[in-house]
PDB file of N, CA and C in Angstrom:
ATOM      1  N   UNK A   1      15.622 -21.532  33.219  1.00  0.00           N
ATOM      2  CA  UNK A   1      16.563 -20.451  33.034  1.00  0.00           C
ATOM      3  C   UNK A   1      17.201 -20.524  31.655  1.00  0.00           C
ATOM      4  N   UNK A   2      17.384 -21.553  31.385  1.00  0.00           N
ATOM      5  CA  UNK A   2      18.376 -21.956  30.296  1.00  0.00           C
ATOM      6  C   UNK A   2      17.357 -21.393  28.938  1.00  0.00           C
ATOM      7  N   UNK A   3      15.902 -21.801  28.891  1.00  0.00           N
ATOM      8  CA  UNK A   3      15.159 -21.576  28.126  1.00  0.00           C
ATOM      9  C   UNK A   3      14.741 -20.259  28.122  1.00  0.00           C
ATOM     10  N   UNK A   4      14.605 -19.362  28.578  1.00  0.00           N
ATOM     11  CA  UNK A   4      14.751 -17.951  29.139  1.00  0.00           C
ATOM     12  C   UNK A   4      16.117 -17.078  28.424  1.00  0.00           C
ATOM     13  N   UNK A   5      16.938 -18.003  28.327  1.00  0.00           N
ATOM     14  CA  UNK A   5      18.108 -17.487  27.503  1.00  0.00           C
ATOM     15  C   UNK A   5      18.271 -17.093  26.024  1.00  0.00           C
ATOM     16  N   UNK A   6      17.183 -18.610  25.375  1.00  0.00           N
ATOM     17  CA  UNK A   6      17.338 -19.040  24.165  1.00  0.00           C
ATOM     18  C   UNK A   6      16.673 -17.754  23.530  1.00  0.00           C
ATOM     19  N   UNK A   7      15.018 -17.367  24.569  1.00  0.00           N
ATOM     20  CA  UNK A   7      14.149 -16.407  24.029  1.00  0.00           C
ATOM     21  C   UNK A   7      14.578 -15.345  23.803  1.00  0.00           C
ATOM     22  N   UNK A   8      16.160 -14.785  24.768  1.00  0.00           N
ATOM     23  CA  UNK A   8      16.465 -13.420  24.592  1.00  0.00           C
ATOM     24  C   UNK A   8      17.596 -13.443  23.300  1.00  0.00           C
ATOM     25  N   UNK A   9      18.193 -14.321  23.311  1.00  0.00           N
ATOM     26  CA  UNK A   9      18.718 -14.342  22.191  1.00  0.00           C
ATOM     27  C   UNK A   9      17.945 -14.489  21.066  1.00  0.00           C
ATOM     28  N   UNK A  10      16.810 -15.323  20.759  1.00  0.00           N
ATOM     29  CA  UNK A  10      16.259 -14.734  19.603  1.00  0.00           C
ATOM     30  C   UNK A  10      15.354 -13.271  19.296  1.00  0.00           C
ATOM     31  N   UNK A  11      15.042 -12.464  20.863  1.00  0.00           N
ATOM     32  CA  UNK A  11      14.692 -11.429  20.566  1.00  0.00           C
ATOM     33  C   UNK A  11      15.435 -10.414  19.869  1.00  0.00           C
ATOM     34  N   UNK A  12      16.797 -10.898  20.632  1.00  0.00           N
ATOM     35  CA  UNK A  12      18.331  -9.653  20.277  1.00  0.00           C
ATOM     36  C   UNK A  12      18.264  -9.903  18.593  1.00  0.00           C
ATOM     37  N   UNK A  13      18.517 -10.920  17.873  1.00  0.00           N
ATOM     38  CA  UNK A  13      18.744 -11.415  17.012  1.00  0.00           C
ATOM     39  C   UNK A  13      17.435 -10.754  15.827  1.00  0.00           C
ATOM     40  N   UNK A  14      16.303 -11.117  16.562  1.00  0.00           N
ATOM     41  CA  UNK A  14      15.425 -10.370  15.413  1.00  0.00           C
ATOM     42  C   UNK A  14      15.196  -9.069  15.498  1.00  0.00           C
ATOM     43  N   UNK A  15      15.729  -8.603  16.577  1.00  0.00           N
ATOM     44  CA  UNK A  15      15.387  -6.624  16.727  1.00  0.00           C
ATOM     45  C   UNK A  15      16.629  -6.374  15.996  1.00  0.00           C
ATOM     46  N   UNK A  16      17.599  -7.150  15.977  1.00  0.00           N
ATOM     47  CA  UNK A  16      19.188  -6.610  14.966  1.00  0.00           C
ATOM     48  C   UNK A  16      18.104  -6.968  13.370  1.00  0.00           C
ATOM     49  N   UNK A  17      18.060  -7.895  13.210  1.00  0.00           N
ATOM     50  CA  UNK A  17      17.778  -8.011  11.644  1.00  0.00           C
ATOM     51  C   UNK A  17      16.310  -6.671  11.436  1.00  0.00           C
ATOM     52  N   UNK A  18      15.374  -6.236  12.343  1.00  0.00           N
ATOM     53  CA  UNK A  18      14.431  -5.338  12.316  1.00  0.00           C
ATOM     54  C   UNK A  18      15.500  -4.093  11.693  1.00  0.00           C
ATOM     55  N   UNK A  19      15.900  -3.548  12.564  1.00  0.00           N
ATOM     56  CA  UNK A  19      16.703  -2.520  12.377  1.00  0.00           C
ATOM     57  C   UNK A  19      17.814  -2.204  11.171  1.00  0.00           C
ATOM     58  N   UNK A  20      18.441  -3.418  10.881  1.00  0.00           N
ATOM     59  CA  UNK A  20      19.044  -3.289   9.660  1.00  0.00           C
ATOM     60  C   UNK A  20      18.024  -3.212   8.507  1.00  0.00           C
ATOM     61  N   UNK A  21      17.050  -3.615   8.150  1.00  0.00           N
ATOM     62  CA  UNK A  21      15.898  -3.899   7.351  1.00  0.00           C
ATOM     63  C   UNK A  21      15.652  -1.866   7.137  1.00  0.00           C
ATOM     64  N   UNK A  22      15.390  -2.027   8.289  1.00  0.00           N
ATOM     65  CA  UNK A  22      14.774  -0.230   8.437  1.00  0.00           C
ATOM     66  C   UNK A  22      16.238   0.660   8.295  1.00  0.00           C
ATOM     67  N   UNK A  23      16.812   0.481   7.848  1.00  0.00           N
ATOM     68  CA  UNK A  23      18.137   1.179   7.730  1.00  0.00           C
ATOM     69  C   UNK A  23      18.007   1.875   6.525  1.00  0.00           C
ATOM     70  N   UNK A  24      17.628   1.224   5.186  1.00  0.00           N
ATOM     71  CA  UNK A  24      17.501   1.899   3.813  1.00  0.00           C
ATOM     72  C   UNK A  24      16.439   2.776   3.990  1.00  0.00           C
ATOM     73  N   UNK A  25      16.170   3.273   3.129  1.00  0.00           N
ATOM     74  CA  UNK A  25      15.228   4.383   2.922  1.00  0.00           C
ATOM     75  C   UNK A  25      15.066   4.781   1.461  1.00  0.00           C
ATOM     76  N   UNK A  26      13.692   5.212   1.350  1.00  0.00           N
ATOM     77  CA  UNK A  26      13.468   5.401  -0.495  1.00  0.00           C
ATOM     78  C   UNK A  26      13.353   7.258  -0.431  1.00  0.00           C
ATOM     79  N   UNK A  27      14.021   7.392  -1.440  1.00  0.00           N
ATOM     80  CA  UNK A  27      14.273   8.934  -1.629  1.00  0.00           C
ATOM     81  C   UNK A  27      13.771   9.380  -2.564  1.00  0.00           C
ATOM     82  N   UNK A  28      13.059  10.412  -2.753  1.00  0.00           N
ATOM     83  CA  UNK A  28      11.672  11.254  -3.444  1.00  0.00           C
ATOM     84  C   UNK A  28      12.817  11.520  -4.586  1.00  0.00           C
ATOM     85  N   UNK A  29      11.719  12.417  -5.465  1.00  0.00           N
ATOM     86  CA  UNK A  29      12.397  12.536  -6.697  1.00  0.00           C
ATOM     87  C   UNK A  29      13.215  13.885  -7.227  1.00  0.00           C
ATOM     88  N   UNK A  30      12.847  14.863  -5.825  1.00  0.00           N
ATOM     89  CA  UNK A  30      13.804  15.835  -5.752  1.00  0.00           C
ATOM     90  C   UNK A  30      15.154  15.551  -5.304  1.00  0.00           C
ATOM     91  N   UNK A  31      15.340  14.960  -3.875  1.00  0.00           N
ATOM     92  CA  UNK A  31      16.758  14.080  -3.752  1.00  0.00           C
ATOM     93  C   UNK A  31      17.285  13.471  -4.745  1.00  0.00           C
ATOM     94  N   UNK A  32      16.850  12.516  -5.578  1.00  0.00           N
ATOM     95  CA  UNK A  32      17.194  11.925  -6.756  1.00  0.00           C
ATOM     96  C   UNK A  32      17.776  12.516  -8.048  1.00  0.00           C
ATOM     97  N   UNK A  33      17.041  13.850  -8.079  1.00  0.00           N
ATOM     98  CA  UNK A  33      17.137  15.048  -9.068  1.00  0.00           C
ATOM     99  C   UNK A  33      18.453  15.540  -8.268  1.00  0.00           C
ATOM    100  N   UNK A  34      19.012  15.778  -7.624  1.00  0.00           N
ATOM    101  CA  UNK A  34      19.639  16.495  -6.789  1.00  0.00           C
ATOM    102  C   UNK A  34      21.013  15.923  -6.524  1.00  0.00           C
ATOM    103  N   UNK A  35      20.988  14.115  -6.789  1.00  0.00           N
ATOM    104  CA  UNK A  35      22.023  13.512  -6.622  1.00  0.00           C
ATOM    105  C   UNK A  35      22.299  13.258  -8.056  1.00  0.00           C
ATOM    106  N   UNK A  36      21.955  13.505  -8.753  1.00  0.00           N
ATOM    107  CA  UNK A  36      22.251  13.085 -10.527  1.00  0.00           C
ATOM    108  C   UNK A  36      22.590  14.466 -10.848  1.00  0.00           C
ATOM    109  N   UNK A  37      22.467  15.976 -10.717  1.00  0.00           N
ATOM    110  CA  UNK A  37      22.583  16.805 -10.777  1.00  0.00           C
ATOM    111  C   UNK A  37      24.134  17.275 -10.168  1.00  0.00           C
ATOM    112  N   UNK A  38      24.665  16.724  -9.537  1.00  0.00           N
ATOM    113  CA  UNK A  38      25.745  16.562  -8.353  1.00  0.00           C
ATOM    114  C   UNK A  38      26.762  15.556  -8.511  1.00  0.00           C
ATOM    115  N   UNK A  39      26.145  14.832  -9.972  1.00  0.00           N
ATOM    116  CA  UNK A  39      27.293  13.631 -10.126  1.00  0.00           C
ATOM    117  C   UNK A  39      27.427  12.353  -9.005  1.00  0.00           C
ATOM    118  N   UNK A  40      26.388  12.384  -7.870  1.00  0.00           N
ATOM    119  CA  UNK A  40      26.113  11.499  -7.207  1.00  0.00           C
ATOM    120  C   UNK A  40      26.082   9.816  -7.628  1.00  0.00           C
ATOM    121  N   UNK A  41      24.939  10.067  -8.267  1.00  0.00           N
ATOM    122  CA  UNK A  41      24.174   9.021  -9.410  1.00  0.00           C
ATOM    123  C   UNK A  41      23.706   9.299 -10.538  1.00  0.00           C
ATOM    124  N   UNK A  42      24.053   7.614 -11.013  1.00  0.00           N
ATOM    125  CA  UNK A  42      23.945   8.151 -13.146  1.00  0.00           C
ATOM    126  C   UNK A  42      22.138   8.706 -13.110  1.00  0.00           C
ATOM    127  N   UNK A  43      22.182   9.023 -14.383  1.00  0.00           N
ATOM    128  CA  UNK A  43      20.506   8.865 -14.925  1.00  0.00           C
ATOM    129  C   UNK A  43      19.839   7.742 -14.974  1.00  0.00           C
ATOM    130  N   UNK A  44      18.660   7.662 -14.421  1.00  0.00           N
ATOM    131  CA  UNK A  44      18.089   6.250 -14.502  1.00  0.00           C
ATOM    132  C   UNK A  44      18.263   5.531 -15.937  1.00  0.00           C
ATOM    133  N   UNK A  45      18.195   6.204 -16.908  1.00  0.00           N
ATOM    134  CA  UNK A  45      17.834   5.562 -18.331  1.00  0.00           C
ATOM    135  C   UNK A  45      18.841   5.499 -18.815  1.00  0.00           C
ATOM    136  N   UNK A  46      20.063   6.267 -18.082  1.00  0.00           N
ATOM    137  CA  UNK A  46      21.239   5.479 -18.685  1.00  0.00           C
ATOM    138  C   UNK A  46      21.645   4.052 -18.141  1.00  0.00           C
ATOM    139  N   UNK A  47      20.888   3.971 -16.144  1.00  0.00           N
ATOM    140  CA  UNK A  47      21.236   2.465 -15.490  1.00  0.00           C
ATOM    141  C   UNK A  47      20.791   1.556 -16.256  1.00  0.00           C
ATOM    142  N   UNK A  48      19.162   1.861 -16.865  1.00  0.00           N
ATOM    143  CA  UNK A  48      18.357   0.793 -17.443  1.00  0.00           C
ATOM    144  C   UNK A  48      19.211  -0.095 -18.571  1.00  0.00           C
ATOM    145  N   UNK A  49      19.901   0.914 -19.111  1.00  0.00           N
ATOM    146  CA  UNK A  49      20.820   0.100 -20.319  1.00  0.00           C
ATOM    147  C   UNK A  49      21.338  -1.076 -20.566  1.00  0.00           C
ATOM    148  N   UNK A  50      22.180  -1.463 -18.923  1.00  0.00           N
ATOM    149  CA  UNK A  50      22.754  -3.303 -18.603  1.00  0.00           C
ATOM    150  C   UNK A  50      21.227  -3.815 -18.558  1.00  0.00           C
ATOM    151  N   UNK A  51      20.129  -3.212 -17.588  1.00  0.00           N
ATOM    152  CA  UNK A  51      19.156  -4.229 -17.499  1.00  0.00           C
ATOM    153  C   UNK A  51      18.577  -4.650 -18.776  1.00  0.00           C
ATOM    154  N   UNK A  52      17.924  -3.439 -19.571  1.00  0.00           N
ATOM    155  CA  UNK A  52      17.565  -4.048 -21.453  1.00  0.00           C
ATOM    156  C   UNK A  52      18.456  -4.789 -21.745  1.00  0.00           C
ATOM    157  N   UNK A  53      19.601  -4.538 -21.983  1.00  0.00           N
ATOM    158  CA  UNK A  53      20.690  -5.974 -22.553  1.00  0.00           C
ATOM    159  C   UNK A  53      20.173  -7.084 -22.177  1.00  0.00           C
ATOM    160  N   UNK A  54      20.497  -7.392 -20.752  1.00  0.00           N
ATOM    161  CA  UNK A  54      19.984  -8.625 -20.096  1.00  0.00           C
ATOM    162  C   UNK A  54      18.300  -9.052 -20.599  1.00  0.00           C
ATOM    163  N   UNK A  55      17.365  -8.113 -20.258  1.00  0.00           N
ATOM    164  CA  UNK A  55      16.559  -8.472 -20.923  1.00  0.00           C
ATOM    165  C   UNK A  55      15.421  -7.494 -21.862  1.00  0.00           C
ATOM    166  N   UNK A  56      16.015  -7.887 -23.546  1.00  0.00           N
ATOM    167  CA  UNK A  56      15.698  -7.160 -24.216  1.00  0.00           C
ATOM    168  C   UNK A  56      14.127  -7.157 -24.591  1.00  0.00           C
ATOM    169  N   UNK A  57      13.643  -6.023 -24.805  1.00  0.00           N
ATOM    170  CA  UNK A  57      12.033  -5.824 -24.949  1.00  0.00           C
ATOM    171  C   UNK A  57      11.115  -5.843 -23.736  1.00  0.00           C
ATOM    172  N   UNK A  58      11.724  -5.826 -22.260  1.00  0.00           N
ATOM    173  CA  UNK A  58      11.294  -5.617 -21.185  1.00  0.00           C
ATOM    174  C   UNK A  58      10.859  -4.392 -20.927  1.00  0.00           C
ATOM    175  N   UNK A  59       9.444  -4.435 -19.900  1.00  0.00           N
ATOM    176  CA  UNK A  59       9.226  -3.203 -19.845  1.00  0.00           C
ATOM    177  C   UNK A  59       9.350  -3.074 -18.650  1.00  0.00           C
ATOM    178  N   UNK A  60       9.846  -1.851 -17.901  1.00  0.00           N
ATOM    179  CA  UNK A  60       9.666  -0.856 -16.481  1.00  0.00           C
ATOM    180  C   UNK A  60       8.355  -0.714 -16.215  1.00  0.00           C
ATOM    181  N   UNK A  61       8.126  -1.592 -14.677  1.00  0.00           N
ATOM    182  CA  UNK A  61       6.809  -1.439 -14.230  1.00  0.00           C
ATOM    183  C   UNK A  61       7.279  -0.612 -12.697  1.00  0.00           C
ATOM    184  N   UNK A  62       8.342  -0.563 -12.448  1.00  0.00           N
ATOM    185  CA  UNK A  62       8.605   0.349 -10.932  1.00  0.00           C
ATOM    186  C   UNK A  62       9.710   0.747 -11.084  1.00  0.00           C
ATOM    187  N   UNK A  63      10.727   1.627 -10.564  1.00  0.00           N
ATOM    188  CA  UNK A  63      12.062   1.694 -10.201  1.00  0.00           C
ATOM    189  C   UNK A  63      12.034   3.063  -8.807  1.00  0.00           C
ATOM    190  N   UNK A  64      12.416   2.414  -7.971  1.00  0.00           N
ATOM    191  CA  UNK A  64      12.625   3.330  -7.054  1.00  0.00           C
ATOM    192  C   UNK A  64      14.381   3.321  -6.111  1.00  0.00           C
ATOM    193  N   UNK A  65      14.745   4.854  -6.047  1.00  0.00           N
ATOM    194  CA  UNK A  65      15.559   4.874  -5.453  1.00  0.00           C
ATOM    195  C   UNK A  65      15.981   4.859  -4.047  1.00  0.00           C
ATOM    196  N   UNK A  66      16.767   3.872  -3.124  1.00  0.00           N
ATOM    197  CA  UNK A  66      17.313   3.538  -1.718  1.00  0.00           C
ATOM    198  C   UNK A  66      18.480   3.924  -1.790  1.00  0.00           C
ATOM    199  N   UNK A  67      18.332   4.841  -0.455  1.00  0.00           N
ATOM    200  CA  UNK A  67      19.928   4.840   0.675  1.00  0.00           C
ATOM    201  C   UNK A  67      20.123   3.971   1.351  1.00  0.00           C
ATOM    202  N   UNK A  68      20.724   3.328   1.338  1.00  0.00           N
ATOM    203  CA  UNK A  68      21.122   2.196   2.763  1.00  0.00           C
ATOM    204  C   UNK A  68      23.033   2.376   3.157  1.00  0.00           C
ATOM    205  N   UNK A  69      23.555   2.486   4.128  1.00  0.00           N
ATOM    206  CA  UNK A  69      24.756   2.960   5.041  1.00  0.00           C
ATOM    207  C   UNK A  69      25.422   3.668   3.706  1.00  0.00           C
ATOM    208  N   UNK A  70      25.135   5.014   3.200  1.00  0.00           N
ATOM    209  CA  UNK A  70      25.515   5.624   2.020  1.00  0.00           C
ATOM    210  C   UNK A  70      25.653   5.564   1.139  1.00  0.00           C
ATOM    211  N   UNK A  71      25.149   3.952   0.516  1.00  0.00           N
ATOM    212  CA  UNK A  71      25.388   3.876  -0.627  1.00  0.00           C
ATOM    213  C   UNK A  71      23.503   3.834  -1.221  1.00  0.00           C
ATOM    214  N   UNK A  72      23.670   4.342  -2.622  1.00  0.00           N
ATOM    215  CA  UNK A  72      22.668   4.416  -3.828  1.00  0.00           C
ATOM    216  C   UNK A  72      21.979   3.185  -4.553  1.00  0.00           C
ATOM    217  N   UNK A  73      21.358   3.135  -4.389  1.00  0.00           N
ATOM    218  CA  UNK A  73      20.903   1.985  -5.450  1.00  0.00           C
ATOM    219  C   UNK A  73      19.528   2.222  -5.466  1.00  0.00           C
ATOM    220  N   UNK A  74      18.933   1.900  -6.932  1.00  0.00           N
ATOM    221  CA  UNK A  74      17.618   1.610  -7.628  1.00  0.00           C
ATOM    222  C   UNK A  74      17.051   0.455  -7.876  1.00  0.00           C
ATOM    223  N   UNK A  75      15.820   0.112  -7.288  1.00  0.00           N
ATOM    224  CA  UNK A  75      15.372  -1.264  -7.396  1.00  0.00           C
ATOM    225  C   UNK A  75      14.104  -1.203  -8.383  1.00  0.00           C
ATOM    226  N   UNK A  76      14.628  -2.261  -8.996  1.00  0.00           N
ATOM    227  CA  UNK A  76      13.629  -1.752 -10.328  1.00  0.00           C
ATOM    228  C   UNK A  76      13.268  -3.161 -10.473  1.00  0.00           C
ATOM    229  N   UNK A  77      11.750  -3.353 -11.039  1.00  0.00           N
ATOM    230  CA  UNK A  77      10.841  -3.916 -11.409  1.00  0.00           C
ATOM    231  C   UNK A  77      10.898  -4.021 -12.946  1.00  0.00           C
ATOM    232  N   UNK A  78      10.938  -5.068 -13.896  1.00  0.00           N
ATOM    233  CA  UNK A  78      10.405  -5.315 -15.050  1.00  0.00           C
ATOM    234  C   UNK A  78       9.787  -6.607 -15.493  1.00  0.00           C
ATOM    235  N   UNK A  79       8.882  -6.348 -16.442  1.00  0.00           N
ATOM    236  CA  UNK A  79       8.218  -7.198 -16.870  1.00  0.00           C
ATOM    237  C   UNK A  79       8.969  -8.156 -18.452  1.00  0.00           C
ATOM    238  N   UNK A  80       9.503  -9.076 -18.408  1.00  0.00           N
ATOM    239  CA  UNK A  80      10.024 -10.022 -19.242  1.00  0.00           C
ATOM    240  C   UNK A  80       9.108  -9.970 -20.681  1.00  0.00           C
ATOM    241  N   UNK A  81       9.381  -9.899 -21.745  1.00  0.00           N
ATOM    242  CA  UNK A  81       8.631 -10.286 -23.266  1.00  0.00           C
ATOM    243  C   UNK A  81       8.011 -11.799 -22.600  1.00  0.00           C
ATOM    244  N   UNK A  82       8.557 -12.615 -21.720  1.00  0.00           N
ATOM    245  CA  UNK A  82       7.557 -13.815 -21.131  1.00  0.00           C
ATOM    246  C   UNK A  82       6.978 -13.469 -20.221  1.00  0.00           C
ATOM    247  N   UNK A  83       6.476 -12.552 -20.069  1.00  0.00           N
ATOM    248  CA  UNK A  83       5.800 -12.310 -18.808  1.00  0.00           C
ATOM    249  C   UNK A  83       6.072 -12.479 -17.497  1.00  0.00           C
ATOM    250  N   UNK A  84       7.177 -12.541 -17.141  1.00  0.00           N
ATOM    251  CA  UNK A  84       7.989 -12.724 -15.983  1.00  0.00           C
ATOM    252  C   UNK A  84       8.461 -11.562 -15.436  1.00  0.00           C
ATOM    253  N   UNK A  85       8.115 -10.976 -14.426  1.00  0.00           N
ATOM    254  CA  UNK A  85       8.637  -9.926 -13.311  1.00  0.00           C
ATOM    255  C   UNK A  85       9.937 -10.172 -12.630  1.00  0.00           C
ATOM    256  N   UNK A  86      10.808  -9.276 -12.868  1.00  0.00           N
ATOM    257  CA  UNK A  86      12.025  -9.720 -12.750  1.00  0.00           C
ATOM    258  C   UNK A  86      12.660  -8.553 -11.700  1.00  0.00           C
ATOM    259  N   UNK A  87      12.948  -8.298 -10.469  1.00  0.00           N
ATOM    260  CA  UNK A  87      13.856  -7.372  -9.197  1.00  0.00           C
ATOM    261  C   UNK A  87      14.916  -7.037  -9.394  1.00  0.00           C
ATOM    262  N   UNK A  88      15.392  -6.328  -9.679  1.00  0.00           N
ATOM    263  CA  UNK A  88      17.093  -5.881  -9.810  1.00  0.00           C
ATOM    264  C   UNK A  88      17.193  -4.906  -8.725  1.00  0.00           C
ATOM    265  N   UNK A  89      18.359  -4.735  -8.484  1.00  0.00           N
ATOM    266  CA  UNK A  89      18.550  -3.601  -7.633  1.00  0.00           C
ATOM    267  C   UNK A  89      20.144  -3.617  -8.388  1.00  0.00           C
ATOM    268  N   UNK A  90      20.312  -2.181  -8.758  1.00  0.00           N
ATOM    269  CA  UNK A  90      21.120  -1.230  -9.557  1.00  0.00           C
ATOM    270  C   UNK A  90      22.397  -1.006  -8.765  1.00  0.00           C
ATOM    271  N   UNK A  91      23.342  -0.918  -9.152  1.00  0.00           N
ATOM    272  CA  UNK A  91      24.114   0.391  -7.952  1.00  0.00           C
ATOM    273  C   UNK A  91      24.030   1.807  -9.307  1.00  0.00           C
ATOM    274  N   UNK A  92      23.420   3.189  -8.487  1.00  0.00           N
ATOM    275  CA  UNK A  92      23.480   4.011  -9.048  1.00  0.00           C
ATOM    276  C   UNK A  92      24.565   5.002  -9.236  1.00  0.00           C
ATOM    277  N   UNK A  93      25.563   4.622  -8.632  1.00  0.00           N
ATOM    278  CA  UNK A  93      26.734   5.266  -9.394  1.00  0.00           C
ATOM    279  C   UNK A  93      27.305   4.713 -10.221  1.00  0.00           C
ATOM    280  N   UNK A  94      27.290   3.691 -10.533  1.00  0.00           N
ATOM    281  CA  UNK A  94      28.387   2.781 -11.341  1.00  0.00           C
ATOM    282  C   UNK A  94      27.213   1.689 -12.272  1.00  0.00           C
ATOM    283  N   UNK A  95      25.789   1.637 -11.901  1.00  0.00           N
ATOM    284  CA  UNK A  95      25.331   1.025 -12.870  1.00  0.00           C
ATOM    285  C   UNK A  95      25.707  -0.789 -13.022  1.00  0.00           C
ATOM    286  N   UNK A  96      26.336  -1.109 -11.809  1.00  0.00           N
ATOM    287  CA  UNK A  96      26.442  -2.646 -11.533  1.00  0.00           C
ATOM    288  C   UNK A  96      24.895  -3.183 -11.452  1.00  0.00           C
ATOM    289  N   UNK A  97      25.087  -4.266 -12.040  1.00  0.00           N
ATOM    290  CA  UNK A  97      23.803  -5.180 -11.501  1.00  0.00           C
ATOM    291  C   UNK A  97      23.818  -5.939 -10.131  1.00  0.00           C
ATOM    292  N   UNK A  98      23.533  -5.173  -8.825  1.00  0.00           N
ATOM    293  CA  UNK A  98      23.843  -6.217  -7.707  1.00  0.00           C
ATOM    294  C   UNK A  98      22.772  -7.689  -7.327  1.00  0.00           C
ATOM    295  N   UNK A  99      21.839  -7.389  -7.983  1.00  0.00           N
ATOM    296  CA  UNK A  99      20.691  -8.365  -7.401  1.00  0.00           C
ATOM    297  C   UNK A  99      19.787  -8.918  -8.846  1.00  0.00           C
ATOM    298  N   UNK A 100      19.359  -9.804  -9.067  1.00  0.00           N
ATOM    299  CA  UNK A 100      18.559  -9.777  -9.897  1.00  0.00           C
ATOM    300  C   UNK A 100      18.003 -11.458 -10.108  1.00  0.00           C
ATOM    301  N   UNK A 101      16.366 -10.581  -9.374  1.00  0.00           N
ATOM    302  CA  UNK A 101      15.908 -12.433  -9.267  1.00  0.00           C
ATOM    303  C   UNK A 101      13.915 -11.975  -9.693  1.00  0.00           C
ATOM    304  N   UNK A 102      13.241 -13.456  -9.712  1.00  0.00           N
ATOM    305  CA  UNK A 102      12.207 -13.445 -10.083  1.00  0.00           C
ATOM    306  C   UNK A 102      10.959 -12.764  -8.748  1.00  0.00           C
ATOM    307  N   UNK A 103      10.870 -11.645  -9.126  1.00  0.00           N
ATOM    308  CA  UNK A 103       9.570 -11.396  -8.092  1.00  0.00           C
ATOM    309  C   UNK A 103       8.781 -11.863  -7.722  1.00  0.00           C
ATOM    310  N   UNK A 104       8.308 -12.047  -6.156  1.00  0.00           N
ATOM    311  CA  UNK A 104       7.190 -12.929  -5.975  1.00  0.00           C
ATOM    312  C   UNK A 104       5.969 -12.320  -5.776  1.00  0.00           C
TER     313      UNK A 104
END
């Protein structure tokens, strides 16, 4: 019985982390057009600006935009002058750097 317990608690536990996972969503480029148009979110190429600082002569190999519980953000992909792939995720109203680590 006791062991019967443990299993439902780790089912509960991984259908919560499933569901939060599936919570964001990537938004096409008319939404995107539509929220920058609206003062929603900046222009991408104005977000890119902190990321070049950080790392200068990098190039954009992805950036795509997520909703997750209303808030904006762009997760963007670049490639390092060392060849290093580097994940950021943006906040697109304000252009914070929230995340930023080595891609695997």
């Amino acid at each position: 019985m006791k062991g019967n317990g443990v299993f439902r608690y780790i089912c509960i536990v991984s259908l919560a982390a499933l569901s939060c996972a599936a919570s964001a969503r990537d938004l096409d480029q008319d939404e995107a057009r539509d929220l920058r148009l609206s003062g929603v979110i900046l222009p991408l190429d104005q977000l890119m600006r902190a990321a070049l600082e950080r790392y200068p002569g990098a190039t954009l190999l992805e950036a795509e935009l997520e909703e997750e519980d209303d808030v904006f953000v762009y997760e963007v992909e670049l490639l390092t002058r060392e060849g290093v792939v580097r994940e950021l995720e943006i906040h697109a109203h304000d252009g914070k750097i929230l995340k930023d680590e080595v891609d695997d």
